[in-house]
Protein backbone atom coordinates (compact mmCIF):
# COMPACT_ATOMS: atom_id res chain seq x y z
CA UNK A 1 0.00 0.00 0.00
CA UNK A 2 1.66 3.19 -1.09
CA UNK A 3 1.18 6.32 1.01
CA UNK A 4 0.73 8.88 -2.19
CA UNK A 5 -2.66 6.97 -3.72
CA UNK A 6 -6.06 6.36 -1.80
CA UNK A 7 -6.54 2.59 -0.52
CA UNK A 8 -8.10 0.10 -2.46
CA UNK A 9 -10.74 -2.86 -1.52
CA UNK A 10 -7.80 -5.19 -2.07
CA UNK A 11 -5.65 -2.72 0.28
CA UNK A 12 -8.75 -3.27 2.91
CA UNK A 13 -9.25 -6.90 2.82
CA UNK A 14 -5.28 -7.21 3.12
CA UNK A 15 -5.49 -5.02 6.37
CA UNK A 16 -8.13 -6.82 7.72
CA UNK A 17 -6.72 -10.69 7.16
CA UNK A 18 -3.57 -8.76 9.25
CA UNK A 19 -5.69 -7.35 11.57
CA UNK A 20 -7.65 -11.03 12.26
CA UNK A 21 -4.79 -12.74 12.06
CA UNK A 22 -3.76 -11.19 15.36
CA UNK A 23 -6.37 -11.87 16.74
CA UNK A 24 -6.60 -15.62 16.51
CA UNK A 25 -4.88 -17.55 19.61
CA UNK A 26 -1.14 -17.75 19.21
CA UNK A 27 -0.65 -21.31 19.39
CA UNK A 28 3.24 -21.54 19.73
CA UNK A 29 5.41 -21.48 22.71
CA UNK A 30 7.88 -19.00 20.32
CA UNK A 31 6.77 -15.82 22.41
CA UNK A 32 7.37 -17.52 26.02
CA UNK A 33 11.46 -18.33 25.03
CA UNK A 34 11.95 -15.19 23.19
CA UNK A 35 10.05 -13.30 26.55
CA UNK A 36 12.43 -15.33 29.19
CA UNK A 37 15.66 -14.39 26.65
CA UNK A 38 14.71 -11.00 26.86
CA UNK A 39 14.61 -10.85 30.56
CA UNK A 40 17.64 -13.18 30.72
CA UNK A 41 19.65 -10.49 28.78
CA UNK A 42 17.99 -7.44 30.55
CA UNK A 43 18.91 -9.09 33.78
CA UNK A 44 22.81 -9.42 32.44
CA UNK A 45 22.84 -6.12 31.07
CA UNK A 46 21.46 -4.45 34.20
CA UNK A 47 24.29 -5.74 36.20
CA UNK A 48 27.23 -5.69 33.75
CA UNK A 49 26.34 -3.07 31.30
CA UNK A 50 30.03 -2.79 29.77
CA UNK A 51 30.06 -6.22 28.95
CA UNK A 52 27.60 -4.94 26.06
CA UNK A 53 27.75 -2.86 23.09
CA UNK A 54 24.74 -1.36 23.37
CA UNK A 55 20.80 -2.53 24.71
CA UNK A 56 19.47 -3.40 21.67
CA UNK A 57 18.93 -6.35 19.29
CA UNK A 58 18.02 -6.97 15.75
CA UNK A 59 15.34 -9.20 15.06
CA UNK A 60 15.47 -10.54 11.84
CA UNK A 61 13.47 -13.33 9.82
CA UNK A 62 11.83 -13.87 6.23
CA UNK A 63 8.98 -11.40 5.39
CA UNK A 64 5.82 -13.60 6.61
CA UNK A 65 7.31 -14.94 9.53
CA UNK A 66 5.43 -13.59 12.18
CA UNK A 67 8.01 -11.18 13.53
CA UNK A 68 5.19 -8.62 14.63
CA UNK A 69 2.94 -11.08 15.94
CA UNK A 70 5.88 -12.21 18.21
CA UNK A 71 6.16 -9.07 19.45
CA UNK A 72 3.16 -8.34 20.30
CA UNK A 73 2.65 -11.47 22.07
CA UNK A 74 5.53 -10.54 24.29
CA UNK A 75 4.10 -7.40 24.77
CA UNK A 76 1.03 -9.08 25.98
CA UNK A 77 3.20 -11.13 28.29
CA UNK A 78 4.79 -7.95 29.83
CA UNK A 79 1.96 -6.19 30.53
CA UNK A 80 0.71 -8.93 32.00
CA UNK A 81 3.70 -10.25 33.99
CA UNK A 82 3.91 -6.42 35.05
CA UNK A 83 7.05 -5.58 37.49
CA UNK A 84 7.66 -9.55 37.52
CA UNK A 85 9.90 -9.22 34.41
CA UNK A 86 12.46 -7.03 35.66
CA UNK A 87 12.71 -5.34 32.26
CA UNK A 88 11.98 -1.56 32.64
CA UNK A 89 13.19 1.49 31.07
């Protein structure tokens, strides 16, 4: 969908199918290790924060993938886990 022209039916539909597909129960454990790998390396950077170059990461996979809807799965798990995670800002 380019920016510069007005949004098709096709555009729409393609939204939507994204929109539902988040929607539908994530039915992989994928979320739950990349969540506890997170905290794992918050944890590490929190108490030796020279040890690393910066507190970021790259996450990087095939277009289709699911790389948002990991996300926002852990997302879901941090806001539900609250202060239990340890990660902060």
């Amino acid at each position: 969908m380019e920016f510069d022209k007005p949004a098709t039916s096709a555009d729409s539909l393609k939204l939507k199918r994204r929109q539902g597909a988040c929607e539908v129960e994530y039915i992989d454990t994928a979320h739950q290790k990349f969540y506890k790998y997170l905290v794992l390396y918050w944890t590490k950077y929190k108490t030796d924060q020279e040890a690393f170059v910066s507190r970021y990461l790259a996450l990087v996979q095939s277009s289709g993938f699911g790389k948002s809807r990991l996300l926002r799965e852990v997302s879901n798990m941090a806001k539900t886990n609250g202060g239990d995670s340890g990660i902060s800002r």
